[in-house]
Every structure is written in C-alpha cells, then in structure tokens.
Protein backbone atom coordinates (compact mmCIF):
# COMPACT_ATOMS: atom_id res chain seq x y z
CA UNK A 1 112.44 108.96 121.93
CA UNK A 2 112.24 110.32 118.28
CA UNK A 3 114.72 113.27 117.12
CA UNK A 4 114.62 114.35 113.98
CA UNK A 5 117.48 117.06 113.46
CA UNK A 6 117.93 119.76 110.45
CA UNK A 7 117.63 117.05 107.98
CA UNK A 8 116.79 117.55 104.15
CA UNK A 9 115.74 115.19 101.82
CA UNK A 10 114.08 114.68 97.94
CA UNK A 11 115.93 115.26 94.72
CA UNK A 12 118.07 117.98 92.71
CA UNK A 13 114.90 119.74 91.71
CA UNK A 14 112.45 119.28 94.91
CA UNK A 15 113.42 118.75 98.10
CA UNK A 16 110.32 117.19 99.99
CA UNK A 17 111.74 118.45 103.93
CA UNK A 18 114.43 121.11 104.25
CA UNK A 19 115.93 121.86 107.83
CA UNK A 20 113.20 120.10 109.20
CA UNK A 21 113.02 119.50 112.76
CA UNK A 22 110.77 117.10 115.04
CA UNK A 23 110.62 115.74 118.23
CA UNK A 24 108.50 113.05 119.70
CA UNK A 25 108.23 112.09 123.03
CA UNK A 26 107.99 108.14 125.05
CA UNK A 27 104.52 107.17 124.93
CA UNK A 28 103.17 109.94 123.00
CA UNK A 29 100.34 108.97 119.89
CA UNK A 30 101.26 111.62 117.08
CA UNK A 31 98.95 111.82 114.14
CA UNK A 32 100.98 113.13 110.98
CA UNK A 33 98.41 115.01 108.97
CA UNK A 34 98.16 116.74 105.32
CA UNK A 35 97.10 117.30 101.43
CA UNK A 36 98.58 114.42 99.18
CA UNK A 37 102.15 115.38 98.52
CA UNK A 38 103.04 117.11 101.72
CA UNK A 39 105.49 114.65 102.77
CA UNK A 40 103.28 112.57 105.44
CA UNK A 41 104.39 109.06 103.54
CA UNK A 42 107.92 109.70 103.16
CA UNK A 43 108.46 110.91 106.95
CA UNK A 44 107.04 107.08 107.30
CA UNK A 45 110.05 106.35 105.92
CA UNK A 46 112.31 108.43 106.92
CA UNK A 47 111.33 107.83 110.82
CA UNK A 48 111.78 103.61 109.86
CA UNK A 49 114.83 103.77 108.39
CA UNK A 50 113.58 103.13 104.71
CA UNK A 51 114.67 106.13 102.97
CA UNK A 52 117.64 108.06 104.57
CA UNK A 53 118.45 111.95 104.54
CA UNK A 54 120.39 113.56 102.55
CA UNK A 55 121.66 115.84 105.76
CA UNK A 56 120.87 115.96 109.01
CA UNK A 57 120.03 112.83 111.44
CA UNK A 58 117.49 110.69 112.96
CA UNK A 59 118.10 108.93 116.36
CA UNK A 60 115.36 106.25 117.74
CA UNK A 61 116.64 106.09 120.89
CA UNK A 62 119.49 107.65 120.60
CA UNK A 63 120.31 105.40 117.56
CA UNK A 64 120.89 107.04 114.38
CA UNK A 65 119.24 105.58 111.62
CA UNK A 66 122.22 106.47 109.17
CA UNK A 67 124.56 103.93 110.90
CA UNK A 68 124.69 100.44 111.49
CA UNK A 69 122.45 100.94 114.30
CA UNK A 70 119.70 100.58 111.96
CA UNK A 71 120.06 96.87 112.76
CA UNK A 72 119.24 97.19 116.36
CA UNK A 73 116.44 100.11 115.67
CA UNK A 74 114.39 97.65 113.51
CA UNK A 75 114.21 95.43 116.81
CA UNK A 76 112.46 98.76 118.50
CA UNK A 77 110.21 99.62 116.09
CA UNK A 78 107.32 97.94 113.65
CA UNK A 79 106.06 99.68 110.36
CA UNK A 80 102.68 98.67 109.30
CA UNK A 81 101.47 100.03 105.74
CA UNK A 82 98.54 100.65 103.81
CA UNK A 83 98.60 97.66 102.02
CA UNK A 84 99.39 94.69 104.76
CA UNK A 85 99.60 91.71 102.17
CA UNK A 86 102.70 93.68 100.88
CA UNK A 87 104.12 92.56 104.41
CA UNK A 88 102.86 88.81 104.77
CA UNK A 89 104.78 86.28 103.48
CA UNK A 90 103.08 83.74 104.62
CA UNK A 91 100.09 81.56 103.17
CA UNK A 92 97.88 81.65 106.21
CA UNK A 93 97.99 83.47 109.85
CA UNK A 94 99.38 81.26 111.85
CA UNK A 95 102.61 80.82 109.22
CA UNK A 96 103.27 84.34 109.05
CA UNK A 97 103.48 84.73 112.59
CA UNK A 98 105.66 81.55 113.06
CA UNK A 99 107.72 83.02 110.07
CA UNK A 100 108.10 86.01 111.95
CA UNK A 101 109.10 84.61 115.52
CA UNK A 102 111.62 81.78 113.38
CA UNK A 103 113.74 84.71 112.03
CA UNK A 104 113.54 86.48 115.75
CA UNK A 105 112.98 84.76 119.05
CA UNK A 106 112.28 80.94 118.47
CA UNK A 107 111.45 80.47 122.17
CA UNK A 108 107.51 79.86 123.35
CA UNK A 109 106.49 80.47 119.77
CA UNK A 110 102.98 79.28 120.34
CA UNK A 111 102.58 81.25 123.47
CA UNK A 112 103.44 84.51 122.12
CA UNK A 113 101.84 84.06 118.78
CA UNK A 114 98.38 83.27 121.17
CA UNK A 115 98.64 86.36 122.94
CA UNK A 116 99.17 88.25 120.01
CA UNK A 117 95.94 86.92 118.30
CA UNK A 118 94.07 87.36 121.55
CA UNK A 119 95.37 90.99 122.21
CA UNK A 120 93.58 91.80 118.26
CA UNK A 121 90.57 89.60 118.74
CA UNK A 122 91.64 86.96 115.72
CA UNK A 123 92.19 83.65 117.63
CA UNK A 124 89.54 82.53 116.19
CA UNK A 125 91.45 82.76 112.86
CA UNK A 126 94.82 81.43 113.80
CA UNK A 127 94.57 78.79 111.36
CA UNK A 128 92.85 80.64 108.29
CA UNK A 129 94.27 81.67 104.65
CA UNK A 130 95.48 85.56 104.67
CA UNK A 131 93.21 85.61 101.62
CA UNK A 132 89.76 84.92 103.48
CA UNK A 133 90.69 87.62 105.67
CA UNK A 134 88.97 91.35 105.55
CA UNK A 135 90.63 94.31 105.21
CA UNK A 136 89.91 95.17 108.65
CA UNK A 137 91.59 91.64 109.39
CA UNK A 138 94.47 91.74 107.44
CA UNK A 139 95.66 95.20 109.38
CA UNK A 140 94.78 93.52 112.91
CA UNK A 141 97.02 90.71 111.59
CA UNK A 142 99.94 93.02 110.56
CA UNK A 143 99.21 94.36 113.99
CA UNK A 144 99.41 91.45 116.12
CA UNK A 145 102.79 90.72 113.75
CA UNK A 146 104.21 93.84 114.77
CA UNK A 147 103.23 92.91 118.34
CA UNK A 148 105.63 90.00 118.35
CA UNK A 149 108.39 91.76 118.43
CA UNK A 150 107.41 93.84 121.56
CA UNK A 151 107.94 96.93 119.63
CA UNK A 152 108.78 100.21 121.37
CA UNK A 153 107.69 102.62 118.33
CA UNK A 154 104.89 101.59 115.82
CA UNK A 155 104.70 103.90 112.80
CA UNK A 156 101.36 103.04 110.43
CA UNK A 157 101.13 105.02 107.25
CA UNK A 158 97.47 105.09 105.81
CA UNK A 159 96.34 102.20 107.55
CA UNK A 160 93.04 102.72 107.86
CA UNK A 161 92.33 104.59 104.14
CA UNK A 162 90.88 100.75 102.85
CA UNK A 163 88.75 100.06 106.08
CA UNK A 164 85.06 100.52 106.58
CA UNK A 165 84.76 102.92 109.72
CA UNK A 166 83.91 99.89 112.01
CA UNK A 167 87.01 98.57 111.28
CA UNK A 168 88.48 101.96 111.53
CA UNK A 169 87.62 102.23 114.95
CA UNK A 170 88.39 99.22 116.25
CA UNK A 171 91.81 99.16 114.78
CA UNK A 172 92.22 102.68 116.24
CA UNK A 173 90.92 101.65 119.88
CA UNK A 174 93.43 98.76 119.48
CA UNK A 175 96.38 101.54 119.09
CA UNK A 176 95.31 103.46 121.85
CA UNK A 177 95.31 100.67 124.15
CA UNK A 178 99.19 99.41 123.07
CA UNK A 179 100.27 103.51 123.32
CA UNK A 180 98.27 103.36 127.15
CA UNK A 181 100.67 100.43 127.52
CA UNK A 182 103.66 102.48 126.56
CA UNK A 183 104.37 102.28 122.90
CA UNK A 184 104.59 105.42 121.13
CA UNK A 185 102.94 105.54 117.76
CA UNK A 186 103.47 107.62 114.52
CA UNK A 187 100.38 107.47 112.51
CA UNK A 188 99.85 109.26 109.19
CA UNK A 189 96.17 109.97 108.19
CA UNK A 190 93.97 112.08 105.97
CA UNK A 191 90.96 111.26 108.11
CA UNK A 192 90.66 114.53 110.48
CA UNK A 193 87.84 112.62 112.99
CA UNK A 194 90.75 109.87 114.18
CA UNK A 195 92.54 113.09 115.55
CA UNK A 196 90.67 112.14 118.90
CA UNK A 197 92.52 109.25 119.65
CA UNK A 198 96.17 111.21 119.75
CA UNK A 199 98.07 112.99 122.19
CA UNK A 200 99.41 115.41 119.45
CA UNK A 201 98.68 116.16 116.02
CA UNK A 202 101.28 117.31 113.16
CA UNK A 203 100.04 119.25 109.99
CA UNK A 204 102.38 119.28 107.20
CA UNK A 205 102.46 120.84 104.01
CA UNK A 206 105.23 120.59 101.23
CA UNK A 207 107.59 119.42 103.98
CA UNK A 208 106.98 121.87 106.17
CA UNK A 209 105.16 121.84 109.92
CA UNK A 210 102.39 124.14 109.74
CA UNK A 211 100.65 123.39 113.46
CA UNK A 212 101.58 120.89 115.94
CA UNK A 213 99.59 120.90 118.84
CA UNK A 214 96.58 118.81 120.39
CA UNK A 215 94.04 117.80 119.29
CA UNK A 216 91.12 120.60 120.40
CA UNK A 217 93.49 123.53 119.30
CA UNK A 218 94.14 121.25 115.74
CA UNK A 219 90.37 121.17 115.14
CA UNK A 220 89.83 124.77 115.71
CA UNK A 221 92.16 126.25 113.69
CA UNK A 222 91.69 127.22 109.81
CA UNK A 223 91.96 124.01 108.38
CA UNK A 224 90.16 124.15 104.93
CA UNK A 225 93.23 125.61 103.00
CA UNK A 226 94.99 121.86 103.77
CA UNK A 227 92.05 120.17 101.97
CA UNK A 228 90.94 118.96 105.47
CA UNK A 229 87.31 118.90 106.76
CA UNK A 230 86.02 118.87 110.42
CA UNK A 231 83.15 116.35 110.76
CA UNK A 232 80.10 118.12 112.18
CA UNK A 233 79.96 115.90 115.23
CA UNK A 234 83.27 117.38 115.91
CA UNK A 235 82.55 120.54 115.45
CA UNK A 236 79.25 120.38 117.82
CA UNK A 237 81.08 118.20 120.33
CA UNK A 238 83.65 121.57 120.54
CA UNK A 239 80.66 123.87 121.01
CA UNK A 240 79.51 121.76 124.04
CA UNK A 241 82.67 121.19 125.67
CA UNK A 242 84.08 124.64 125.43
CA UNK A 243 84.70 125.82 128.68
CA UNK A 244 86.51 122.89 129.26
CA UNK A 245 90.41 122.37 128.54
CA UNK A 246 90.97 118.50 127.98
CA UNK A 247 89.48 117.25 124.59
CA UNK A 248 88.71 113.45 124.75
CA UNK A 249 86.03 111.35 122.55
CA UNK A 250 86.55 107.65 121.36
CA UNK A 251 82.74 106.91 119.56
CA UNK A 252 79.90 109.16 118.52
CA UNK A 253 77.85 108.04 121.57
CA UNK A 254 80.04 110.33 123.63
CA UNK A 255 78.41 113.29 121.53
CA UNK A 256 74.67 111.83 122.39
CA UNK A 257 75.13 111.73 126.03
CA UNK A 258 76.81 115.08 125.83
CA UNK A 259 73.60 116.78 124.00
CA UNK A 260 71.17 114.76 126.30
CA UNK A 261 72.83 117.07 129.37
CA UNK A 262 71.64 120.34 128.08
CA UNK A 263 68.16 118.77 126.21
C-alpha cells in the first residue's frame, strides 16, 4: 500500500531520514512514535505528498508521489493535522463539507455529507459555526471531511495532543472502526497508552527506525531513553495477560474486569 524506498531528506547540514526504508501494509493502523525532533511530523509529510525527498521514492499505491500522480494520490488519501481550523475554510459545518464535495463529487451532496456527520456523531451540529465547536469537535469534523472523499489512507499527525482524554478516545475508537472497515491509517503520537488501538507501532529517533513491531513487544521494550513513559495500567494489564500472545485493550475497564478474575 505504502513504500517508502532509500529516500533522504532535510538540508545541507542535517538530513532528518537517510536511506530510510518503510513499508506499510492495506488495512494496517501504524502508530509513528518518538522524542520531538525525530522526524515523526515530517514523515506526515513526506507520506502526503507535502514535502518531497531529496532521493529515493514514495509510491501510494503504486503511485509515486514525485510525479504527477500526486494528483490522483490526493483522491486516495486524507491528512488531518493538529490544528483542524488550519484545514476549514468554511464559516460553519455544513459549508465546509459542501465546500469540500463542490470542488469533488457534486452528486447527492446532502446524502453523503449526512452520513458523514452520522458516522462521527455531529448531526446534531450540521448547521453550527466551526467556532462553537470543541476541540474534540473540530477533529471529528476534519474527520467526517476526510470521510467524504472515501479515502483509502488517512494520515493524522498529533491529532489528539489538544484533546481532553474523552475526546481522545472517542476520536481514537472512531479510527479503529474506519481501519476495521479497510482504511489504513498513519498516525503520529507522543501519547504511548493510544498504542493499543494499532496493528503496528514505529519508534523513530533522528530519522532513524529504532523498533517496529506490535504493540505488546513495543511496550516491553526499554523505552525511557525515547522520553516515552508506559502508563501503569499498561504495565499491570502486561503482568496479567502474560502468558497470552495477542495484546488488545480499548478503555481502562478492560483492566478492572481483568484484576476482578484473579481477586
């Protein structure tokens, strides 16, 4: 789905990845992980087409980014940032959708834009200013935007670092229900806890892959040295299920009803 070959990229005096190499596969929910400065944000860009490399190539698809076919990759795949009102362009939520579907697909315009809401829980604010929106509202809305264009790759870089951890979760159970669906997703964090809703986790530092692996063998390795910290419930969680192989929680109840077995 995603090949990233040999490429290198950064300036004169720093090059951020050198010969770097990465492969992602259909449906697969990576989560790019690392200290400030390790190049988590700029493989954002490099993966959407927003910054280039210097050598090597990218192919989405079998499309290389470098070309022309950057036209027809943007169709595949929706970018959602840390800041969404840096995306919107319109005034309130039902004009930025419209705007989007205008410039795209003017069929069935309300239709789709109604199952987008509904699919991200803000119907009930299909006709409200972008500015009364939360922060937690303003991502679902970039979401659902993203949506619209029935996007085959979503790549979110630091979505979630503004969001109370309600929000958090329910943006991240919203992700793992499109990537269930089929879409694979890209998602660039500093929070090590989300690491249980991905299929694979990436650790990078100063442009290089340290570990990439899943998620239980991520969480038990050494990772203090990257500036990341394993939440306790985590850790516990671990102790509990360690004869078993497969690594899977969604919400710290699944922790409680895993100590009530051996109380």
């Amino acid at each position: 789905m995603i090949k990233i070959s040999d490429i290198t990229y950064g300036y004169e005096d720093k090059k951020i990845f050198k010969n770097f190499n990465l492969s992602i596969k259909k449906g697969e929910f990576l989560m790019v992980l690392g200290k400030n400065g390790s190049g988590k944000s700029t493989l954002a860009k490099l993966i959407s087409g927003i910054d280039l490399p210097t050598t090597g190539k990218i192919l989405i698809d079998d499309l290389d980014t470098g070309t022309d076919d950057i036209w027809e990759i943007r169709k595949k795949l929706g970018v959602i940032f840390q800041n969404p009102e840096d995306q919107f362009v319109g005034s309130t939520v039902l004009e930025e959708m419209t705007f989007i579907l205008e410039n795209y697909d003017g069929k069935n315009i309300d239709l789709k834009i109604n199952k987008a809401l509904i699919s991200v829980g803000l119907m009930h604010k299909k006709n409200e200013s972008i500015n009364n929106l939360s922060g937690g509202q303003k991502q679902k809305l970039a979401l659902a935007s993203a949506l619209l264009l029935k996007p085959k790759v979503l790549v979110l870089d630091e979505v979630s670092a503004m969001l109370d951890p309600r929000s958090r979760k329910e943006l991240l159970m919203l992700l793992k229900k499109m990537n269930k669906g089929g879409v694979t997703i890209v998602y660039i964090t500093h929070y090590v806890e989300e690491v249980m809703y991905a299929s694979k986790c990436l650790l990078l530092d100063q442009g290089k892959k340290v570990r990439e692996e899943t998620p239980r063998k991520f969480l038990e390795g050494d990772l203090l040295k990257y500036n990341l910290v394993v939440p306790f419930h985590l850790k516990l969680l671990m102790k509990l299920n360690k004869n078993e192989e497969k690594y899977k929680l969604e919400n710290n109840q699944c922790v409680v009803d895993k100590i009530c077995q051996y109380l």
